[in-house]
C-alpha atoms as a PDB file:
ATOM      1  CA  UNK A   1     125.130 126.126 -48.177  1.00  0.00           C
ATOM      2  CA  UNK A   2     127.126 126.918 -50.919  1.00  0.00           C
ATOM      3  CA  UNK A   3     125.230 128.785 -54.373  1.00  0.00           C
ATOM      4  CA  UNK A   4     126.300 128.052 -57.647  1.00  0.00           C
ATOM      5  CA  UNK A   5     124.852 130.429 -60.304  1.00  0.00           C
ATOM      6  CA  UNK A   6     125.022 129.518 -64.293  1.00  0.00           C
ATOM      7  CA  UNK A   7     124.745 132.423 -66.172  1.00  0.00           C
ATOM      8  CA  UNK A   8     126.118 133.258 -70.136  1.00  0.00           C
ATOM      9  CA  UNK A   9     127.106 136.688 -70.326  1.00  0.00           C
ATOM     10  CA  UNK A  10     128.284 139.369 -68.693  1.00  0.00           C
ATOM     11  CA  UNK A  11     124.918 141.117 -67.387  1.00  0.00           C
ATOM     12  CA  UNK A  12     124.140 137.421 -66.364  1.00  0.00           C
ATOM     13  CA  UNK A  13     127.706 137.375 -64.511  1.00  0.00           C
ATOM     14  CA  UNK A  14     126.582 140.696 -62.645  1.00  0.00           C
ATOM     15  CA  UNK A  15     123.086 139.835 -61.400  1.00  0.00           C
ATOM     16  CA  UNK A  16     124.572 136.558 -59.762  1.00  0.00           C
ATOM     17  CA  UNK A  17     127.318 138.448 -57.752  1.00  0.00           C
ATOM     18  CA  UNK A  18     124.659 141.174 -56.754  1.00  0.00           C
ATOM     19  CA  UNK A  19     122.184 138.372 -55.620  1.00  0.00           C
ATOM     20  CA  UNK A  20     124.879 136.872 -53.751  1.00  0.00           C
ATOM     21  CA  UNK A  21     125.652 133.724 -55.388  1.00  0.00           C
ATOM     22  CA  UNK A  22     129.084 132.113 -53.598  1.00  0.00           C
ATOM     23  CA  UNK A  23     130.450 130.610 -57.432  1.00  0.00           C
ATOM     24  CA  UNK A  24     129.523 130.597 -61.005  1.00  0.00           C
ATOM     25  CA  UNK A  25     129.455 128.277 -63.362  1.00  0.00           C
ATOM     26  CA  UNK A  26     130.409 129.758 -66.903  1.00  0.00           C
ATOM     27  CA  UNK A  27     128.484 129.368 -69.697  1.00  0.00           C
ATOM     28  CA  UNK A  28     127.265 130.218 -73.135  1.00  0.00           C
ATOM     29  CA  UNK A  29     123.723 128.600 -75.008  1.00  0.00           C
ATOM     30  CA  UNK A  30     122.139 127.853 -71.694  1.00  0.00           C
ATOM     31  CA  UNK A  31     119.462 127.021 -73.404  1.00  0.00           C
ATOM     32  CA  UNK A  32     121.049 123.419 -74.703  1.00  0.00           C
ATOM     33  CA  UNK A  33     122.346 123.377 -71.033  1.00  0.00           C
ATOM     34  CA  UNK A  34     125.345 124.678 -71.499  1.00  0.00           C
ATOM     35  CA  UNK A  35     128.174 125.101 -74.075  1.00  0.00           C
ATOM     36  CA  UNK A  36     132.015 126.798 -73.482  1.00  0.00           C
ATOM     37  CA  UNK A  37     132.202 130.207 -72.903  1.00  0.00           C
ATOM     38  CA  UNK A  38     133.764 132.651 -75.139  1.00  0.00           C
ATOM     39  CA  UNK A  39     137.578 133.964 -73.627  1.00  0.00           C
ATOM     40  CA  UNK A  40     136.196 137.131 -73.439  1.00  0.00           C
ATOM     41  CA  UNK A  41     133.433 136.077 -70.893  1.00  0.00           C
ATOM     42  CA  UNK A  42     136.358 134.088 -69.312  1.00  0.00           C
ATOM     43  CA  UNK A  43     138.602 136.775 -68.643  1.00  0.00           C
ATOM     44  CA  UNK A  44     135.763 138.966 -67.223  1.00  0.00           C
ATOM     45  CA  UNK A  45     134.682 136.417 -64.817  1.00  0.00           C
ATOM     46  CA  UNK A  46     138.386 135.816 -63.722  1.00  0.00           C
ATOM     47  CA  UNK A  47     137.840 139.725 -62.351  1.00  0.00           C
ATOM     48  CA  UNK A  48     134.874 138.427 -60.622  1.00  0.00           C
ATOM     49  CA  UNK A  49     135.084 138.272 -56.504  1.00  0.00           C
ATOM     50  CA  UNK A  50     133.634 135.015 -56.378  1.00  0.00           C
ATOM     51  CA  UNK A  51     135.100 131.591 -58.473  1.00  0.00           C
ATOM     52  CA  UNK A  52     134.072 130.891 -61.523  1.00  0.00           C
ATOM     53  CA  UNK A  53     134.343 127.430 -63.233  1.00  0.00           C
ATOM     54  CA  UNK A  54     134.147 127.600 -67.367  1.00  0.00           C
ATOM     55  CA  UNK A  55     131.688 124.954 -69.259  1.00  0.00           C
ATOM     56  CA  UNK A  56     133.937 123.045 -71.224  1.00  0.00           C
ATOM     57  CA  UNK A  57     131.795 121.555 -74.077  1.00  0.00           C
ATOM     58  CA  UNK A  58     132.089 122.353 -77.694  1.00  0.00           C
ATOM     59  CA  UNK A  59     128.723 121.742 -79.115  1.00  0.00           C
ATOM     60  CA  UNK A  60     125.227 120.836 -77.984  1.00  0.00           C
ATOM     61  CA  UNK A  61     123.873 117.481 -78.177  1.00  0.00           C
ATOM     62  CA  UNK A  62     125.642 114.132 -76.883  1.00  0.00           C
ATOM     63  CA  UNK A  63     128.634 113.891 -74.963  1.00  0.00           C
ATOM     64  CA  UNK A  64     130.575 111.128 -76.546  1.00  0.00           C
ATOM     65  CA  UNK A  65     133.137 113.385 -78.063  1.00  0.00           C
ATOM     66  CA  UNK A  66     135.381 112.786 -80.921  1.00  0.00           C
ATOM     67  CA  UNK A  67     139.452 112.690 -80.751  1.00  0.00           C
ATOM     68  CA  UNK A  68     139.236 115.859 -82.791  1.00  0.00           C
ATOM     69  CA  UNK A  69     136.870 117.373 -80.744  1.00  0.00           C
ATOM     70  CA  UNK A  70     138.707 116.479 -77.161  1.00  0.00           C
ATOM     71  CA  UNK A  71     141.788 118.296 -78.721  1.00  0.00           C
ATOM     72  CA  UNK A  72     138.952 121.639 -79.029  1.00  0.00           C
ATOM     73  CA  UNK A  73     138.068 120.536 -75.075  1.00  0.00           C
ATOM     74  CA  UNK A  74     141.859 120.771 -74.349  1.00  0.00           C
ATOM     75  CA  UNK A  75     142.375 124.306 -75.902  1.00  0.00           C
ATOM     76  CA  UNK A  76     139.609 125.426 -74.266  1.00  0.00           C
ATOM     77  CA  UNK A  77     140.732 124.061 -70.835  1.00  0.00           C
ATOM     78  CA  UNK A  78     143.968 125.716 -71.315  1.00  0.00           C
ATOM     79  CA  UNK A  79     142.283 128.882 -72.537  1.00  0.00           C
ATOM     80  CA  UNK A  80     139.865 128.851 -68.785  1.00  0.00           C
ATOM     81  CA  UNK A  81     143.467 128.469 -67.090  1.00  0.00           C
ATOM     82  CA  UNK A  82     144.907 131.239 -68.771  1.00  0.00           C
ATOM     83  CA  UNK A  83     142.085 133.881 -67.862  1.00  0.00           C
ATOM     84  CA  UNK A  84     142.831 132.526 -64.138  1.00  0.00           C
ATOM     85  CA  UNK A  85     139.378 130.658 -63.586  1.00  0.00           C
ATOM     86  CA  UNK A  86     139.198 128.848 -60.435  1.00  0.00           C
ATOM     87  CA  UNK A  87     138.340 125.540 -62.729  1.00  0.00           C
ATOM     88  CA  UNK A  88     136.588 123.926 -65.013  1.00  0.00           C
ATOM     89  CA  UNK A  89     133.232 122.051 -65.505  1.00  0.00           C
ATOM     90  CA  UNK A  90     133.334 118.622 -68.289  1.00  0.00           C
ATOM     91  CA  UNK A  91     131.801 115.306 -68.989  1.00  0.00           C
ATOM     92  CA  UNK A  92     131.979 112.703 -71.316  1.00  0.00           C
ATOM     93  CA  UNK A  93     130.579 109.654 -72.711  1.00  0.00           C
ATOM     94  CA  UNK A  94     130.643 106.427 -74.003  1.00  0.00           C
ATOM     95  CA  UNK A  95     127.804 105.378 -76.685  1.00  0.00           C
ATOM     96  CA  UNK A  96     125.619 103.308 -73.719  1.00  0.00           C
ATOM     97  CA  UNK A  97     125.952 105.900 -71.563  1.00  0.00           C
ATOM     98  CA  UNK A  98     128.501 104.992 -68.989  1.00  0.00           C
ATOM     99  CA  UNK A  99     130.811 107.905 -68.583  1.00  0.00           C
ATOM    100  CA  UNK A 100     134.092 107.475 -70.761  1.00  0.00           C
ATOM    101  CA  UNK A 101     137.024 106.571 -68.633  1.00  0.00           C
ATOM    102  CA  UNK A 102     139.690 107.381 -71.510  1.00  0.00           C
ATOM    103  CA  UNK A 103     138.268 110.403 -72.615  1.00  0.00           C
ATOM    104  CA  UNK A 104     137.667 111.806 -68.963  1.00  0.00           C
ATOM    105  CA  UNK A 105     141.297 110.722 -67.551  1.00  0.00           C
ATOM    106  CA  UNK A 106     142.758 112.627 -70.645  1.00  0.00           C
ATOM    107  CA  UNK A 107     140.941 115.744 -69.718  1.00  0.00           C
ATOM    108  CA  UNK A 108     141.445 115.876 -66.300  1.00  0.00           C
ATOM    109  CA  UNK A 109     145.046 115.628 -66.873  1.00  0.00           C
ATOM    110  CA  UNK A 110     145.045 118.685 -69.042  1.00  0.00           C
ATOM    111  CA  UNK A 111     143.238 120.340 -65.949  1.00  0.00           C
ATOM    112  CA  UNK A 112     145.348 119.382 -63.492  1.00  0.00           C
ATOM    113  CA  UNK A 113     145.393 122.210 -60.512  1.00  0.00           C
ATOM    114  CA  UNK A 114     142.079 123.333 -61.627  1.00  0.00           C
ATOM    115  CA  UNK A 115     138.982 122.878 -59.710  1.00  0.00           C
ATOM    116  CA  UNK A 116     137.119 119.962 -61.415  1.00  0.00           C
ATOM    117  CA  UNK A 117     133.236 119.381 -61.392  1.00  0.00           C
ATOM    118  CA  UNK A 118     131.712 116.490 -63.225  1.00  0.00           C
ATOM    119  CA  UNK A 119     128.495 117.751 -65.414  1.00  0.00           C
ATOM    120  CA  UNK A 120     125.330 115.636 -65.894  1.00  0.00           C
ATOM    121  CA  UNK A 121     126.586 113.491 -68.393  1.00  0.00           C
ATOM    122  CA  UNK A 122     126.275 111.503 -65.064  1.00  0.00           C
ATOM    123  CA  UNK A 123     122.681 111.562 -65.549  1.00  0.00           C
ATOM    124  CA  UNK A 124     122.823 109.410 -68.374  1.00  0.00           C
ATOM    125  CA  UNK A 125     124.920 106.469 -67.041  1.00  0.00           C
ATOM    126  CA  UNK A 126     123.390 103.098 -66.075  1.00  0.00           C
ATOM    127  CA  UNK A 127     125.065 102.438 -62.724  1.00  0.00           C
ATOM    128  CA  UNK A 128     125.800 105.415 -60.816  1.00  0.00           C
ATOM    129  CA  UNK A 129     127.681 103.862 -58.104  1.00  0.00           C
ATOM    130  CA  UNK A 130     130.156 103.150 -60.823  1.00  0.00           C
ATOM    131  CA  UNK A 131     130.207 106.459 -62.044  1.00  0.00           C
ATOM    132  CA  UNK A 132     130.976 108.162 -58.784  1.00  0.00           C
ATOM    133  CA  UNK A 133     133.622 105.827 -58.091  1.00  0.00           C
ATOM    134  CA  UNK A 134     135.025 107.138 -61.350  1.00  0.00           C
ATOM    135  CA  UNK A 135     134.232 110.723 -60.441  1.00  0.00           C
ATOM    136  CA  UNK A 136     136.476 110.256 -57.198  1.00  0.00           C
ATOM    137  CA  UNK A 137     138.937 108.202 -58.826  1.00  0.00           C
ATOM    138  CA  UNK A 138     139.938 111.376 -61.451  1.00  0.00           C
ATOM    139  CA  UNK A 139     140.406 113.658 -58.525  1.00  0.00           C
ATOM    140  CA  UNK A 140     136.560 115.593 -59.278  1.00  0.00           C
ATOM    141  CA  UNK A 141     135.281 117.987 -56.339  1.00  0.00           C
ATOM    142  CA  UNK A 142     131.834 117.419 -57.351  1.00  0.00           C
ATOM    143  CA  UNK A 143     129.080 115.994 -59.549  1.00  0.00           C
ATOM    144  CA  UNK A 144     126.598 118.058 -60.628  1.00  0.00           C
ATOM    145  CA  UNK A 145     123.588 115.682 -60.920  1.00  0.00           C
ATOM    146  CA  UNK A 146     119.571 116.029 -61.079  1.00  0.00           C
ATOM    147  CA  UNK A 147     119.512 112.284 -59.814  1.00  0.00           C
ATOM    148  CA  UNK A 148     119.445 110.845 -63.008  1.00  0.00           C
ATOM    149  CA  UNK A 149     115.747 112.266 -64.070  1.00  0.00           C
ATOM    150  CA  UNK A 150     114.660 115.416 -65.751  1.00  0.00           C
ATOM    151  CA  UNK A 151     115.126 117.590 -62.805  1.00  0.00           C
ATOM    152  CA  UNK A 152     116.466 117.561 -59.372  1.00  0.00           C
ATOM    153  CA  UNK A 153     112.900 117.604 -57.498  1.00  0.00           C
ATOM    154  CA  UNK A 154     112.291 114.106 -59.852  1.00  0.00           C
ATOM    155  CA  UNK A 155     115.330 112.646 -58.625  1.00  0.00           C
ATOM    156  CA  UNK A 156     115.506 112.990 -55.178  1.00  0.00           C
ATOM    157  CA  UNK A 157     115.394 109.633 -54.332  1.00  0.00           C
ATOM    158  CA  UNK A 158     118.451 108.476 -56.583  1.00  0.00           C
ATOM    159  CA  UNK A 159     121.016 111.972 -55.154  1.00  0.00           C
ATOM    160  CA  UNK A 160     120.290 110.194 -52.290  1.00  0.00           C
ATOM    161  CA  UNK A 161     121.409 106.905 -53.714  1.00  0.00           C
ATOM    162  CA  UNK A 162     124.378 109.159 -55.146  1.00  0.00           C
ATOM    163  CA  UNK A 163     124.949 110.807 -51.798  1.00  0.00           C
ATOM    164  CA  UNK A 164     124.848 107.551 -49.772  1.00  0.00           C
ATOM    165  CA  UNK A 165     127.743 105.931 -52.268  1.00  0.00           C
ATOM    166  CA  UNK A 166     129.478 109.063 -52.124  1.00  0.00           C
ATOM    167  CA  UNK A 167     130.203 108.845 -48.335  1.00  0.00           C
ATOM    168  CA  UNK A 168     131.803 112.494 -48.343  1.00  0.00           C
ATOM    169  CA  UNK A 169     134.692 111.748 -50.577  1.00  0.00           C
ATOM    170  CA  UNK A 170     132.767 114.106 -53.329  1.00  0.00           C
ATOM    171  CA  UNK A 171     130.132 116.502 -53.223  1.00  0.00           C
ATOM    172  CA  UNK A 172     127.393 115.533 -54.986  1.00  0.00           C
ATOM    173  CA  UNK A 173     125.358 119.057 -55.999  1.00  0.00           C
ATOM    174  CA  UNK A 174     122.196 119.038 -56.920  1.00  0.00           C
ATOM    175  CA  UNK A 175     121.166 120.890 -60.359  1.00  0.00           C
ATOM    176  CA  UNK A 176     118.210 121.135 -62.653  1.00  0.00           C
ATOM    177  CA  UNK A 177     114.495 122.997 -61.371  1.00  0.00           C
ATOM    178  CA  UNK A 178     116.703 124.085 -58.422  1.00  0.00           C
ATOM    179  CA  UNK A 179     114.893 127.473 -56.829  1.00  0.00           C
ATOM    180  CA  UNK A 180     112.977 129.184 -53.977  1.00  0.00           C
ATOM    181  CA  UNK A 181     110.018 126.857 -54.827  1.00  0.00           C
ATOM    182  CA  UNK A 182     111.649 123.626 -54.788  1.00  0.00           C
ATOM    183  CA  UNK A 183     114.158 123.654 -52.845  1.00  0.00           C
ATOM    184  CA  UNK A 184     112.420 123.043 -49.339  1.00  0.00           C
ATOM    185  CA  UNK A 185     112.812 119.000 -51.443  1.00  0.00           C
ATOM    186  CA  UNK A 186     116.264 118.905 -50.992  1.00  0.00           C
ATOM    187  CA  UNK A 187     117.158 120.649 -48.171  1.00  0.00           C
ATOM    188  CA  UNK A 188     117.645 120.185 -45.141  1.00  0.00           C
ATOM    189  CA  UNK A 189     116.382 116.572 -46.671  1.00  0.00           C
ATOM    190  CA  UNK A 190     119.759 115.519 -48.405  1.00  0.00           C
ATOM    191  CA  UNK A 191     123.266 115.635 -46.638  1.00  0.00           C
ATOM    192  CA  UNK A 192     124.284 118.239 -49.258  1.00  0.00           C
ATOM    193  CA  UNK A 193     126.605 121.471 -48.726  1.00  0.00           C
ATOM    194  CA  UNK A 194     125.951 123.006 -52.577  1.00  0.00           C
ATOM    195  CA  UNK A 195     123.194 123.232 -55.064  1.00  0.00           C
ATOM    196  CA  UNK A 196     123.255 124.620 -58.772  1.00  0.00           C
ATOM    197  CA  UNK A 197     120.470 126.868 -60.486  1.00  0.00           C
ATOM    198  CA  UNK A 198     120.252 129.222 -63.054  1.00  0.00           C
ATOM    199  CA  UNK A 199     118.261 131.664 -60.820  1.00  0.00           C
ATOM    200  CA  UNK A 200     116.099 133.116 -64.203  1.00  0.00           C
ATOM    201  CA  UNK A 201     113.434 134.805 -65.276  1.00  0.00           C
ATOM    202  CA  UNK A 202     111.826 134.909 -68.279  1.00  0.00           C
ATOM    203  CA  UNK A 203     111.980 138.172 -70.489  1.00  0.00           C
ATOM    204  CA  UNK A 204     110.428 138.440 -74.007  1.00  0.00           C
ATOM    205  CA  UNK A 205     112.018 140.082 -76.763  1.00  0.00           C
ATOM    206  CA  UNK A 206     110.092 143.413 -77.813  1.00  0.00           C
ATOM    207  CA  UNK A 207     111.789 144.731 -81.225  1.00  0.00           C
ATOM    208  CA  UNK A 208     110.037 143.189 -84.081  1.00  0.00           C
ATOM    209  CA  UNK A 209     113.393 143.800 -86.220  1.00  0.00           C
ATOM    210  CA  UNK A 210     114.952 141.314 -84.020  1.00  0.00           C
ATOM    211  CA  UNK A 211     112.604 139.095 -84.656  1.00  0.00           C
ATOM    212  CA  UNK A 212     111.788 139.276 -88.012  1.00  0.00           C
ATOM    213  CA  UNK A 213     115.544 138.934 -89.283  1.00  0.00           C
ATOM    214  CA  UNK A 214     116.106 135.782 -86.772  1.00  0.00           C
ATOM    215  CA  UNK A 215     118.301 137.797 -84.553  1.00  0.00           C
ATOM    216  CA  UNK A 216     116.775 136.692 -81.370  1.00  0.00           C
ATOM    217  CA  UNK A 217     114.161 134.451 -79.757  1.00  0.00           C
ATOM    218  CA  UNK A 218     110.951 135.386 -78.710  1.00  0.00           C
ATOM    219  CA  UNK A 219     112.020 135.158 -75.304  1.00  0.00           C
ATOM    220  CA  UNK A 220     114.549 133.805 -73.319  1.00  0.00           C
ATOM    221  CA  UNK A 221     115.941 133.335 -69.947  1.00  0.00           C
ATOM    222  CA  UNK A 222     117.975 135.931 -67.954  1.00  0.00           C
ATOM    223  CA  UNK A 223     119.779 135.202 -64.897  1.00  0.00           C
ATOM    224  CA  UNK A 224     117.469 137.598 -62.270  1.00  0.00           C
ATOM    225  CA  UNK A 225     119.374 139.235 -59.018  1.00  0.00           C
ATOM    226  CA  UNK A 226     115.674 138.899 -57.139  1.00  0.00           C
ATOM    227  CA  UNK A 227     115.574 134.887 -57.608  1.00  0.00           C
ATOM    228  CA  UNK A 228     118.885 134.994 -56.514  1.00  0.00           C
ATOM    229  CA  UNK A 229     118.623 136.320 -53.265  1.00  0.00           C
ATOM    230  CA  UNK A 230     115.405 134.378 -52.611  1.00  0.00           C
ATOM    231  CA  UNK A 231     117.272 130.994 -52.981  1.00  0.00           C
ATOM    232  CA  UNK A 232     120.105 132.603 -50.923  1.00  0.00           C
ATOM    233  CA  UNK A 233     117.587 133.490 -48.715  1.00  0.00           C
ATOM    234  CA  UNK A 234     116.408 130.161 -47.905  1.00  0.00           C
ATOM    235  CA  UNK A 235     119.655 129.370 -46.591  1.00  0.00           C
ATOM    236  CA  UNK A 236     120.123 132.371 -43.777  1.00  0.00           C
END
């Protein structure tokens, strides 16, 4: 069983190798689930020993993307390559929710001989057999999918749906309230070889002057080397 680790930063980047995690996904704003990393955090996760794949999405919120804004998705593609990630992670959408052929074929294009993983804009789409048909047809390794519901654990029963359509031509991971308490629902349960989690803890912000001037949140979420090894653990 294969462990992808999100993390945002480079402390985040060091506590998932330590744990053990086998590949990270690359983030900043975790928070809004994800936005691209800076090139900086690129090119120090291209020194990592493990892969890393760079979150390619410019902005929080939907993922029906403008022209202008899949020219940004582009750069930044071309900016993971030229750190030397292993890949990339994208999505996008159409207005009802279906993923967005066009806008997808175009990016993959502009990734080709990266590692590809489809994000959960799949979680949004009406038909998902549809949608992983798509995934396979653009030459994706993986979707990373809660099952269409707020979390993973919730949406067991449609990654199984996914799984079933999926017939091995793409992985479909399992992501979202992933960890060492959960994950006895998806495995050995679903025919899966990788899940996603963020492997956190939560840490609260202690200097006031922080606070006060809107420098930081009260607390946030820090990817933990501990959780890490427990999930790891499960799979010995």
């Amino acid at each position: 069983m294969l462990l992808e680790v999100c993390v945002e930063d480079v402390a985040g980047l060091a506590a998932a190798i330590e744990g053990g995690a086998d590949r990270i996904e690359l983030c900043s704003a975790l928070a809004v689930g994800g936005l691209t990393p800076s090139a900086g955090l690129m090119a120090a996760a291209a020194q990592a020993p493990i892969a890393a794949y760079a979150m390619i999405r410019p902005r929080a919120g939907s993922f029906v993307y403008s022209a202008d804004e899949l020219a940004v998705m582009k750069e930044d593609i071309a900016a993971a390559r030229q750190a030397g990630l292993a890949g990339v992670v994208l999505g996008a959408s159409l207005p009802d929710g279906r993923l967005d052929r066009d806008a997808l074929q175009a990016l993959a294009a502009h990734a080709d001989g990266l590692g590809k993983t489809l994000h959960r804009a799949f979680d949004l789409v009406p038909d998902i057999a549809a949608a992983v048909e798509l995934a396979i047809s653009l030459g994706f390794e993986r979707i990373l999918t809660s099952g269409c519901a707020k979390t993973a654990q919730e949406g067991v029963a449609m990654l199984e749906q996914a799984i079933a359509i999926a017939a091995g031509r793409i992985s479909i991971m399992p992501g979202s309230g992933v960890n060492p308490a959960t994950i006895g629902t998806f495995w050995p349960r679903l025919a899966i070889s990788e899940v996603h989690a963020s492997c956190s803890a939560a840490q609260a912000e202690t200097d006031a002057r922080l606070l006060a001037f809107g420098f930081s949140a009260a607390s946030a979420r820090r990817t933990d080397t501990a959780t890490v090894k427990a999930l790891k653990a499960h799979f010995a």
